[in-house]
C-alpha atoms as a PDB file:
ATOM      1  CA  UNK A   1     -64.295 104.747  37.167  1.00  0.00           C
ATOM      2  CA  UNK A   2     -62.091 105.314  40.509  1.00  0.00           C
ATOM      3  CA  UNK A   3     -62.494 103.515  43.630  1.00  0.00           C
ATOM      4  CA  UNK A   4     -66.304 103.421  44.923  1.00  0.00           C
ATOM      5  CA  UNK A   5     -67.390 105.686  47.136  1.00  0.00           C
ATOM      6  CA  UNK A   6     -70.280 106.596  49.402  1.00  0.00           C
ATOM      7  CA  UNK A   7     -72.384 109.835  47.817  1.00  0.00           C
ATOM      8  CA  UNK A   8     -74.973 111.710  50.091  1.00  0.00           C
ATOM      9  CA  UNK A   9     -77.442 113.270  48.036  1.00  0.00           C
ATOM     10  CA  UNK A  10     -80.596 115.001  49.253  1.00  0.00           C
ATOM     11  CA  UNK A  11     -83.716 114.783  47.066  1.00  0.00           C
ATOM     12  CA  UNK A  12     -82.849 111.700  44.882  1.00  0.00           C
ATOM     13  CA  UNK A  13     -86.831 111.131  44.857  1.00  0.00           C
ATOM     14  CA  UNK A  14     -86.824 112.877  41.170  1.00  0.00           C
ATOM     15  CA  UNK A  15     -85.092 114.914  38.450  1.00  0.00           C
ATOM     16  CA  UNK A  16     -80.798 115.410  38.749  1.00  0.00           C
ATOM     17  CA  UNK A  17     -80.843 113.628  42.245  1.00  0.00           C
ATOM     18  CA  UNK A  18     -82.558 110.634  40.615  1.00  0.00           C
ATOM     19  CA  UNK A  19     -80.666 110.430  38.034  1.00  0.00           C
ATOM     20  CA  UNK A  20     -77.434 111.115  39.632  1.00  0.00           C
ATOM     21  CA  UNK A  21     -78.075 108.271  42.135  1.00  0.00           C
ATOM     22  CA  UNK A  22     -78.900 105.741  39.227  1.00  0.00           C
ATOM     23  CA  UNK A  23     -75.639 106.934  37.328  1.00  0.00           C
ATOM     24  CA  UNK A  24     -73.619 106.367  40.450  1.00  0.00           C
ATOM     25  CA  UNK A  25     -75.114 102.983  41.090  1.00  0.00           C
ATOM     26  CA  UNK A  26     -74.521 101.645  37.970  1.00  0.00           C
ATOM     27  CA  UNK A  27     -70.638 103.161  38.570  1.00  0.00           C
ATOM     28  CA  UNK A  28     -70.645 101.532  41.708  1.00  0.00           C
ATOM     29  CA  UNK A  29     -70.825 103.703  44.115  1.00  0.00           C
ATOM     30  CA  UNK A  30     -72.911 103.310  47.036  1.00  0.00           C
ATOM     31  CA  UNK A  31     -75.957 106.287  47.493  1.00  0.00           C
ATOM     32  CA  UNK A  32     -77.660 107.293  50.858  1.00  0.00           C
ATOM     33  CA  UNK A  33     -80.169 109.304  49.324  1.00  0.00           C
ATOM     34  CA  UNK A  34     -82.725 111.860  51.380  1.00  0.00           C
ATOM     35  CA  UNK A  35     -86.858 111.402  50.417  1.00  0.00           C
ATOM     36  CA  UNK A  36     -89.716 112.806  52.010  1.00  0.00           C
ATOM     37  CA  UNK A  37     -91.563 109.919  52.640  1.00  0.00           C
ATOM     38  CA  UNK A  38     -91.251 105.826  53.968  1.00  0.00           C
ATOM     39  CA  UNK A  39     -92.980 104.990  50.157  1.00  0.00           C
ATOM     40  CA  UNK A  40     -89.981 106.919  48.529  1.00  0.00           C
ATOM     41  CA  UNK A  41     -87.473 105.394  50.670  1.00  0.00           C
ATOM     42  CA  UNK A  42     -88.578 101.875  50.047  1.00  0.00           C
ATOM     43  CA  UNK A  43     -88.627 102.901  46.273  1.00  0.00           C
ATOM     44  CA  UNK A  44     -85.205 104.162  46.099  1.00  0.00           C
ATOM     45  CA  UNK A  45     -83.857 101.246  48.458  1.00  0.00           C
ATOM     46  CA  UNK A  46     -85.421  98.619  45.747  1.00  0.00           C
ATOM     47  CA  UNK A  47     -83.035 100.088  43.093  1.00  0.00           C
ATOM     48  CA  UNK A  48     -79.670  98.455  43.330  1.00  0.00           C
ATOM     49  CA  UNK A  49     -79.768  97.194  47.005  1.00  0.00           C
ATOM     50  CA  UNK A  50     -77.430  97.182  48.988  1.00  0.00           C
ATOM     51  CA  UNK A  51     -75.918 100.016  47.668  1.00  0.00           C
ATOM     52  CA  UNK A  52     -79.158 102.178  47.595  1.00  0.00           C
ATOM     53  CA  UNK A  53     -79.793 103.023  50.853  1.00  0.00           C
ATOM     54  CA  UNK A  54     -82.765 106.138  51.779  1.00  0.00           C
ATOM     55  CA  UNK A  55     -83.440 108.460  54.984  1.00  0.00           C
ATOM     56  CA  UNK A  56     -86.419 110.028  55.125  1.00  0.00           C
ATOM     57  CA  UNK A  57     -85.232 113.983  56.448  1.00  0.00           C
ATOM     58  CA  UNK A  58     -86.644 116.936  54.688  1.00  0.00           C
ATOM     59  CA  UNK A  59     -83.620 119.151  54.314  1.00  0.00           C
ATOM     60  CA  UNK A  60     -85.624 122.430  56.612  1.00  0.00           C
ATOM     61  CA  UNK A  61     -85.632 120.040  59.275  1.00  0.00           C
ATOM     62  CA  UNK A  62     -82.441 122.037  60.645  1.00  0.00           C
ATOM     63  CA  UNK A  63     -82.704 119.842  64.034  1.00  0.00           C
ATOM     64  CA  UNK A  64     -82.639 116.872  62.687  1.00  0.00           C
ATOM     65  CA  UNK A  65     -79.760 117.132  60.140  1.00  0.00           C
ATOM     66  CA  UNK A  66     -76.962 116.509  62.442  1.00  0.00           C
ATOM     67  CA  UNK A  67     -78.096 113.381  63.884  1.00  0.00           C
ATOM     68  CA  UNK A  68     -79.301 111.693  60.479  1.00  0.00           C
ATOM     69  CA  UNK A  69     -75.802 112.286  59.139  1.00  0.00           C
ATOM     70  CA  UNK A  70     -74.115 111.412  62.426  1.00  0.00           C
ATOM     71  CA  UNK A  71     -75.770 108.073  62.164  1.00  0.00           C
ATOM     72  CA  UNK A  72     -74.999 107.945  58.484  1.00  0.00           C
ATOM     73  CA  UNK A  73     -71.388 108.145  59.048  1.00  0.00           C
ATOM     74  CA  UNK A  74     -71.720 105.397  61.835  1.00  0.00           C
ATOM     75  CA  UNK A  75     -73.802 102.761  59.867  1.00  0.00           C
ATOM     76  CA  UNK A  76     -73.303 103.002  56.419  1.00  0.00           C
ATOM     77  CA  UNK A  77     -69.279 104.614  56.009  1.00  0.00           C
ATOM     78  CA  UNK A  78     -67.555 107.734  55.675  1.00  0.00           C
ATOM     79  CA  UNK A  79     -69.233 110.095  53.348  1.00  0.00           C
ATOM     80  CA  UNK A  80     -66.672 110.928  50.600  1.00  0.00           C
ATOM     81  CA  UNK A  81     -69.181 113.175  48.990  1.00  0.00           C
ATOM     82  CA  UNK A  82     -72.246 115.558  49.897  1.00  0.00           C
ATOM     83  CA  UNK A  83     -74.789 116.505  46.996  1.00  0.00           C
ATOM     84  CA  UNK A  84     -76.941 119.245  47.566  1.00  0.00           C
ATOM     85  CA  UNK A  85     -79.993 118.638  45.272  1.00  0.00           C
ATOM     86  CA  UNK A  86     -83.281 118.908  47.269  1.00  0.00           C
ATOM     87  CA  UNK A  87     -84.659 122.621  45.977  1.00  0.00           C
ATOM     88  CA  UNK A  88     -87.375 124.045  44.011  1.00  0.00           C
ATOM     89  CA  UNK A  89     -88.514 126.883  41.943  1.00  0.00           C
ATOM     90  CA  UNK A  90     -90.519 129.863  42.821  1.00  0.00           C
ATOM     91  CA  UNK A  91     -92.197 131.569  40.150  1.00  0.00           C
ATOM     92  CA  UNK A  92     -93.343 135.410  41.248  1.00  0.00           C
ATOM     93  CA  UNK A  93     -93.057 138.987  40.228  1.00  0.00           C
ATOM     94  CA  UNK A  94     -91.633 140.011  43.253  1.00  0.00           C
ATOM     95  CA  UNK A  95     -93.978 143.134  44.190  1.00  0.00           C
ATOM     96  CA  UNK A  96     -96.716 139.939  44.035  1.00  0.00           C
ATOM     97  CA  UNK A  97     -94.782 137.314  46.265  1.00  0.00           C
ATOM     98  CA  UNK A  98     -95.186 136.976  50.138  1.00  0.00           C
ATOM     99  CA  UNK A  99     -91.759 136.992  51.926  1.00  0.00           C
ATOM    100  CA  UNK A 100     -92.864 134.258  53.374  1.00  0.00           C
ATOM    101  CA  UNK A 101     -92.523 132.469  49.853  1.00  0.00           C
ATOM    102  CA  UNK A 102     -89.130 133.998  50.022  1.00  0.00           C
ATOM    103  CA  UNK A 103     -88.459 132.555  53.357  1.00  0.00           C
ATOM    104  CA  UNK A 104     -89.483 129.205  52.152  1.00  0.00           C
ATOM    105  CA  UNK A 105     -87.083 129.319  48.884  1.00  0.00           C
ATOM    106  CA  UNK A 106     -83.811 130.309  50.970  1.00  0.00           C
ATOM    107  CA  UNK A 107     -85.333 128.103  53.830  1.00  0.00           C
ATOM    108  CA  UNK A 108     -85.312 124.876  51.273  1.00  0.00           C
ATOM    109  CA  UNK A 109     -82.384 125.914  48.281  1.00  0.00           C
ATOM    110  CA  UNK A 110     -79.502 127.652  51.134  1.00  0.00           C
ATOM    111  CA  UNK A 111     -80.229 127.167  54.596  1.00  0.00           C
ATOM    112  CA  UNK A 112     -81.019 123.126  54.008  1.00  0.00           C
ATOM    113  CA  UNK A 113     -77.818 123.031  52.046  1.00  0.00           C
ATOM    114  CA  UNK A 114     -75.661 124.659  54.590  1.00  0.00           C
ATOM    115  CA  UNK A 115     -77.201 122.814  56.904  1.00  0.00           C
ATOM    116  CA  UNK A 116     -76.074 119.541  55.400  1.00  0.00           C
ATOM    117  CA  UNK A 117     -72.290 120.809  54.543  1.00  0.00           C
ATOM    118  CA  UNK A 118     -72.018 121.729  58.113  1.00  0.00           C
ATOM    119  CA  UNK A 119     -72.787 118.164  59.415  1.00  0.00           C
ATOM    120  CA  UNK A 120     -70.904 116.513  56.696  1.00  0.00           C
ATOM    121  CA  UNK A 121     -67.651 118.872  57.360  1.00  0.00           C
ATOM    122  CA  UNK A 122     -66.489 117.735  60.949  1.00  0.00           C
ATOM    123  CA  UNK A 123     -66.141 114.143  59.349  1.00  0.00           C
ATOM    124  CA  UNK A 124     -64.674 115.146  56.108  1.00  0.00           C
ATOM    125  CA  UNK A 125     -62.196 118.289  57.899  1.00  0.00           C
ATOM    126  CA  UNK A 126     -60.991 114.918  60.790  1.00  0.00           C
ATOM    127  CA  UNK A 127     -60.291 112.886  57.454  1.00  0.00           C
ATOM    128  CA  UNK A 128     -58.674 115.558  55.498  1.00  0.00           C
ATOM    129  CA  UNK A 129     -60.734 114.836  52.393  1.00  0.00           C
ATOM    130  CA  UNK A 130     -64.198 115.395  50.773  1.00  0.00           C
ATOM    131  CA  UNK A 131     -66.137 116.735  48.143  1.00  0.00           C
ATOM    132  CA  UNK A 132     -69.294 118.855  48.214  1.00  0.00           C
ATOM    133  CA  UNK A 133     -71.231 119.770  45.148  1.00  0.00           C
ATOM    134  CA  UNK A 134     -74.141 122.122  45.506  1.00  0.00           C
ATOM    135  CA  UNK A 135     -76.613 121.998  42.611  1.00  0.00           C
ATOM    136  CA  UNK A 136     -77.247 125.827  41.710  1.00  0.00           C
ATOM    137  CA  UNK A 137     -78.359 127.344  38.673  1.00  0.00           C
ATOM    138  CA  UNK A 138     -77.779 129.219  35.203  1.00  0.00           C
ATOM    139  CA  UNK A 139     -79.810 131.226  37.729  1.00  0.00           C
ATOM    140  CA  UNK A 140     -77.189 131.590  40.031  1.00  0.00           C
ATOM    141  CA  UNK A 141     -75.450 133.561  37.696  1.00  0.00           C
ATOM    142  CA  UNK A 142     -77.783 134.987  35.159  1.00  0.00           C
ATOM    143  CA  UNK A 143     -81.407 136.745  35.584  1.00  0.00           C
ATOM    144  CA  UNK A 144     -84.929 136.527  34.544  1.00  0.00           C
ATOM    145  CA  UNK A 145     -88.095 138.321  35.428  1.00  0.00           C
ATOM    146  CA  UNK A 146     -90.679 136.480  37.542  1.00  0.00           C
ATOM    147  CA  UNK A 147     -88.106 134.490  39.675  1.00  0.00           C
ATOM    148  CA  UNK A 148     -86.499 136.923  41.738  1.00  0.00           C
ATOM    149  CA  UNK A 149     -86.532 134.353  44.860  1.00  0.00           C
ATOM    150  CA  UNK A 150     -85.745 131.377  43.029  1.00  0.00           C
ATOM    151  CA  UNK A 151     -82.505 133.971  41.836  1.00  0.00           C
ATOM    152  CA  UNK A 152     -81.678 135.096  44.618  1.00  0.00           C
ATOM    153  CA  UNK A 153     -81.300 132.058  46.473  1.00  0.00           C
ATOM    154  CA  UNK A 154     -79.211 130.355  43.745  1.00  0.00           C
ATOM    155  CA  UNK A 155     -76.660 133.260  43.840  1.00  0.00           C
ATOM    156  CA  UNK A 156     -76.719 132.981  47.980  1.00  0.00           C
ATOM    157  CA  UNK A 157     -75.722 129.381  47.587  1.00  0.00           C
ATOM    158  CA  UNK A 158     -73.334 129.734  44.525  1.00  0.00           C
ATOM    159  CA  UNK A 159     -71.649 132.617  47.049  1.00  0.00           C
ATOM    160  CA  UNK A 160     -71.622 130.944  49.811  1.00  0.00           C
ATOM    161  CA  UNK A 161     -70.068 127.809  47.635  1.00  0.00           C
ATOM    162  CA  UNK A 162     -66.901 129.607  46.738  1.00  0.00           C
ATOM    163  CA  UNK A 163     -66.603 131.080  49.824  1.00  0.00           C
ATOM    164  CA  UNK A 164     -66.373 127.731  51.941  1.00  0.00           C
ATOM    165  CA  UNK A 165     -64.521 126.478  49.347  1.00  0.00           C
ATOM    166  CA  UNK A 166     -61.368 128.741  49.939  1.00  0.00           C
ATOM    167  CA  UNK A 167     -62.024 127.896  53.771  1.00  0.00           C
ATOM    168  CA  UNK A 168     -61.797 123.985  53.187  1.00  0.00           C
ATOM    169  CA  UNK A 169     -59.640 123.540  50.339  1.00  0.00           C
ATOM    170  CA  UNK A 170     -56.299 123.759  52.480  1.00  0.00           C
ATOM    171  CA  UNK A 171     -58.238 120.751  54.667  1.00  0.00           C
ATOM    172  CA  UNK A 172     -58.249 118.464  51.603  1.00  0.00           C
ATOM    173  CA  UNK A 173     -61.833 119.649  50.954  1.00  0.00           C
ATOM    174  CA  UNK A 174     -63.370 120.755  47.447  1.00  0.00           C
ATOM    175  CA  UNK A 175     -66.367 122.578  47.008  1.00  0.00           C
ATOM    176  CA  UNK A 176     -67.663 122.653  43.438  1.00  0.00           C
ATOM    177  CA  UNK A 177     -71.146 124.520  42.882  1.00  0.00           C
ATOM    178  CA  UNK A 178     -72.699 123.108  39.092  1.00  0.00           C
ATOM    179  CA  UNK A 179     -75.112 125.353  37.468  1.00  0.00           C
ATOM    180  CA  UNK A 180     -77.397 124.118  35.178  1.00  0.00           C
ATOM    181  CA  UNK A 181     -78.605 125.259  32.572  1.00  0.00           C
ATOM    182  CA  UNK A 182     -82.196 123.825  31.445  1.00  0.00           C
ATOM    183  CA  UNK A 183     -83.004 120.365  31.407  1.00  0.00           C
ATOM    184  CA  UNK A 184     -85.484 118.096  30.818  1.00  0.00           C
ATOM    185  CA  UNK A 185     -86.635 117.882  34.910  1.00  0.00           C
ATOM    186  CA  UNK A 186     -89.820 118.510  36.533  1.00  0.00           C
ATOM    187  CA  UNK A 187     -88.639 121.608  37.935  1.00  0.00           C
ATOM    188  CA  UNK A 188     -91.047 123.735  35.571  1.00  0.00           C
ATOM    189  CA  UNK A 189     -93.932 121.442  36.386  1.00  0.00           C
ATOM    190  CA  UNK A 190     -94.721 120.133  39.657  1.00  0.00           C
ATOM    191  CA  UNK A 191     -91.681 121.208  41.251  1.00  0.00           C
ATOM    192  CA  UNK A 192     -92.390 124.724  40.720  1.00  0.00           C
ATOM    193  CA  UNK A 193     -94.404 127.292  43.106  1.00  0.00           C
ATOM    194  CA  UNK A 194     -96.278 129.719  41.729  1.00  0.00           C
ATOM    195  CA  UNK A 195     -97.424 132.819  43.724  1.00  0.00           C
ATOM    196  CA  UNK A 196    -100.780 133.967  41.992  1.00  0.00           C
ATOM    197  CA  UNK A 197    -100.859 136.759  39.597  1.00  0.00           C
ATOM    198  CA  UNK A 198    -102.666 140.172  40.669  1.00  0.00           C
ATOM    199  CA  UNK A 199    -101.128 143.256  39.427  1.00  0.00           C
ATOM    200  CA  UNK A 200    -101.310 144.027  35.424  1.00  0.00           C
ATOM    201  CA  UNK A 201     -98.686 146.249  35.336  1.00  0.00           C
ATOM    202  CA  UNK A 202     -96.434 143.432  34.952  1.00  0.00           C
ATOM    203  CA  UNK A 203     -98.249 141.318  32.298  1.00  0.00           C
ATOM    204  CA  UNK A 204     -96.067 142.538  29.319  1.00  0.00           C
ATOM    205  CA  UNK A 205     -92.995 141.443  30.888  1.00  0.00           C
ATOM    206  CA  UNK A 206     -94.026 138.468  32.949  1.00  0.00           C
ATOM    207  CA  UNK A 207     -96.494 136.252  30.345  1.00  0.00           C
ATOM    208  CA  UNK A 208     -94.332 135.948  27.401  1.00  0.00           C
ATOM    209  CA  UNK A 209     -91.536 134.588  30.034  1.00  0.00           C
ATOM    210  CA  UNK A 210     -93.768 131.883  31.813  1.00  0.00           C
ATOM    211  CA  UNK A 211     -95.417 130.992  28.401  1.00  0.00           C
ATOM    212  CA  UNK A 212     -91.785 129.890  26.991  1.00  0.00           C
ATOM    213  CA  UNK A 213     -91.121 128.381  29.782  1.00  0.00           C
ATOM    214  CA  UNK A 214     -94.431 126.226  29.774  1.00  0.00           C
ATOM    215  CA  UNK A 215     -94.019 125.523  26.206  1.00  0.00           C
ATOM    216  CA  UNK A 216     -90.589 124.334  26.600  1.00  0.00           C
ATOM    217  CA  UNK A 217     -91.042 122.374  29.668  1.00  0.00           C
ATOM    218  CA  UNK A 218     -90.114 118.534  29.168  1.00  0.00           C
ATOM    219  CA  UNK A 219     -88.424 119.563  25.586  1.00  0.00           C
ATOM    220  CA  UNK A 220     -85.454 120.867  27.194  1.00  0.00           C
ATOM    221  CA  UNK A 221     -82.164 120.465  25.606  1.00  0.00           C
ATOM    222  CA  UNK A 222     -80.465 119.094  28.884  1.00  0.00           C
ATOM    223  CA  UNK A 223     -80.619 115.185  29.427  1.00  0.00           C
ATOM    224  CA  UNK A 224     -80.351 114.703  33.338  1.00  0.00           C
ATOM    225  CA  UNK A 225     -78.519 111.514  32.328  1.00  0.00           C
ATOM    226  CA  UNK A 226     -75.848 113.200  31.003  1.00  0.00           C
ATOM    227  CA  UNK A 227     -75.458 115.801  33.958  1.00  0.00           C
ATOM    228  CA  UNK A 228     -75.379 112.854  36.545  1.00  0.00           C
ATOM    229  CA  UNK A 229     -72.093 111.616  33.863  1.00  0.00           C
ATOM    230  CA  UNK A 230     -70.944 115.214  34.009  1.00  0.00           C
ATOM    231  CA  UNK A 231     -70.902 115.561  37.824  1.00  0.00           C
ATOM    232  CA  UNK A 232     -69.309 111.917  37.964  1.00  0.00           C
ATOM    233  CA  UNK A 233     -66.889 112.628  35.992  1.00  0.00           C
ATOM    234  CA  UNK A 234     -65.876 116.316  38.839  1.00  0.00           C
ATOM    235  CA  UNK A 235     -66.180 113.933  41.442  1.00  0.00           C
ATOM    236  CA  UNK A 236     -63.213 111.429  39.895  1.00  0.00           C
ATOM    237  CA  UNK A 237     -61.177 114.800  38.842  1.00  0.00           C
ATOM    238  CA  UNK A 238     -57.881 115.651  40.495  1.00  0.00           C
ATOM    239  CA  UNK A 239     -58.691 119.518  40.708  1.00  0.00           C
ATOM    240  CA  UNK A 240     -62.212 119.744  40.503  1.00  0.00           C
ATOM    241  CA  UNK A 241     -63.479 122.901  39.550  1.00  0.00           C
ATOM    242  CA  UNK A 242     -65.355 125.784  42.130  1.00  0.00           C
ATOM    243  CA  UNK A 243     -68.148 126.779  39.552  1.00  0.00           C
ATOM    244  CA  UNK A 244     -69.426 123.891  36.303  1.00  0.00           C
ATOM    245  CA  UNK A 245     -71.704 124.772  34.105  1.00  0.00           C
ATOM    246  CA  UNK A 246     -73.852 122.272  32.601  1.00  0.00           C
ATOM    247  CA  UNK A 247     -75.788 123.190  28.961  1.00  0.00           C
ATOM    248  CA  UNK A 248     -75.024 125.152  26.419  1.00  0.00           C
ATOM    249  CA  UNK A 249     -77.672 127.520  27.096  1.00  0.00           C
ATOM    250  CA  UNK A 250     -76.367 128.076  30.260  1.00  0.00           C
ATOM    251  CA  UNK A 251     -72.857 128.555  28.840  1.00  0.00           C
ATOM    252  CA  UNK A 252     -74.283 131.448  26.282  1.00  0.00           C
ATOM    253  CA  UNK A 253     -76.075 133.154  28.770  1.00  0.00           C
ATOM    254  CA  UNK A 254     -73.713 133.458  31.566  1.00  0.00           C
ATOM    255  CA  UNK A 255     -71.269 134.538  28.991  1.00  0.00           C
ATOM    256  CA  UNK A 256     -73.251 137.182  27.683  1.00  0.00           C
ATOM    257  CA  UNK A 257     -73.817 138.626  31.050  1.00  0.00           C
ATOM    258  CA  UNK A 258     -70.245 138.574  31.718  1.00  0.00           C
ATOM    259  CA  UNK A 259     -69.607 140.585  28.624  1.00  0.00           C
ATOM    260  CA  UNK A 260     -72.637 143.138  29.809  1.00  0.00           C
ATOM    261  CA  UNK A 261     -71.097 143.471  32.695  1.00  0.00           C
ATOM    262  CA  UNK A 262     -67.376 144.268  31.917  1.00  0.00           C
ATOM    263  CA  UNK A 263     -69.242 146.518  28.912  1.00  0.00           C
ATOM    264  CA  UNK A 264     -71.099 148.619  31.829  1.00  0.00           C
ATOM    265  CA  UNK A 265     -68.144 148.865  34.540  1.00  0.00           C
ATOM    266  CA  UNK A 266     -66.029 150.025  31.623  1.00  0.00           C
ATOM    267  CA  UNK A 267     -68.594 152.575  30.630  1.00  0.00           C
ATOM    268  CA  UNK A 268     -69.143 153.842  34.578  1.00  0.00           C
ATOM    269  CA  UNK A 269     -65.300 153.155  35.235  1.00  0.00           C
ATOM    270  CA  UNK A 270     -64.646 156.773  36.273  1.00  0.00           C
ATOM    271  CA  UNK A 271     -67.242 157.158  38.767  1.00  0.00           C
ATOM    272  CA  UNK A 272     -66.438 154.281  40.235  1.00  0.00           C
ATOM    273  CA  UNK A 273     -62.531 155.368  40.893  1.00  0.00           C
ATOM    274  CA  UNK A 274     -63.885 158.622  42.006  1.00  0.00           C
ATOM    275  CA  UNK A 275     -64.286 157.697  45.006  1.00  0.00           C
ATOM    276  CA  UNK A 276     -60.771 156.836  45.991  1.00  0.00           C
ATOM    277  CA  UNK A 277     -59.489 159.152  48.817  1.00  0.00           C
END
């Protein structure tokens, strides 16, 4: 492993933040991890102290994000890299959803992230170095029915990923969003919101989805263990890379949707040049 470093990851209370912060620890590294609560900040501060250090700050808290990294930067070190974690699922056929529930999803999964790159950059752009990985999603990139919000937010924040990216990278800065695939988190259990069902219209298409993805939940082929490895290992490469897939589930699907797509732009090819001047 490289030199140790100091990793800022919000939501390291469970699932890939918890076991990227254990990973790290045992690296090394030092981890300032965000929780919701004083409990989960004395629990994550018991695992390897001194290097396990907490803040309580829930990441919609857009007021208080400045000042919590501010005094990170001042009390613990310089943050060599930023882990967007915190984030949650919404399950909901979308003519059934409240926008608030949409609201709350972007609120929690993109503006919280870009809320915490844009109090980590002004350090990292003055010190001409940094890393920021923003955990997406296979559903940043590929579809399902019933999670239109959770979707939709994951291919905000894998857009807005690559987009900073070619901002920073002349400052010394990478930007690498990782997409995984599924893996054995909570993220189907307690960490999902579910809007209640009303309309049967939708029941064909909507059950069978949410029944596989009851029946597979905690017999996922992903081991979180292995992603935190996987994510240590981008963080210690010389050119990271902008987008990382994790699973080979997500790997099949995203490239089948790639191939769908080229297949359907080559098939509509000439109405979309028809529109040149």
């Amino acid at each position: 492993m490289a030199s140790s470093r100091i990793l800022l990851i919000t939501g390291v209370s469970s699932g890939f933040g918890r076991a990227l912060a254990q990973e790290a620890l045992a690296a090394g590294h030092t981890v300032v991890g965000t929780v919701r609560s004083e409990q989960a900040k004395r629990d994550f501060e018991s695992l390897s102290a001194p290097r396990s250090l907490a803040r309580v700050l829930d990441v919609t808290d857009f007021d208080a994000i400045d000042s919590v990294v501010a005094e990170i930067e001042a009390s613990v070190g310089a943050v060599d890299v930023l882990v967007n974690n915190a984030g949650y699922g919404h399950e909901g056929v979308m003519e059934e959803s409240p926008l608030s529930e949409m609201r709350r999803q972007f609120d929690v999964n993109v503006f919280g992230a870009v809320a915490m790159m844009k109090a980590v950059l002004p350090f990292m752009r003055e010190r001409g170095r940094g890393h920021i990985l923003n955990i997406t999603s296979m559903g940043g990139h590929i579809t399902l029915p019933g999670i239109s919000y959770y979707c939709g937010s994951k291919f905000a924040l894998e857009g807005v990923s690559e987009a900073l990216g070619k901002e920073v990278e002349p400052l010394g800065i990478a930007v690498t969003a990782v997409a995984p695939g599924s893996f054995r988190t909570d993220w189907a259990g307690r960490s999902m919101r579910r809007t209640p069902r009303s309309i049967a219209a939708y029941d064909a298409i909507f059950d069978p989805v949410r029944r596989a993805r009851e029946e597979k939940s905690g017999k996922q082929l992903g081991d979180p263990q292995k992603a935190a490895r996987a994510m240590l290992a981008i963080i210690d490469a010389a050119h990271p890379p902008r987008h990382l897939l994790l699973g080979s589930d997500a790997l099949g699907l995203v490239r089948s949707k790639l191939a769908a797509l080229e297949d359907e732009i080559r098939a509509w090819e000439s109405v979309t040049v028809s529109t040149d001047g």
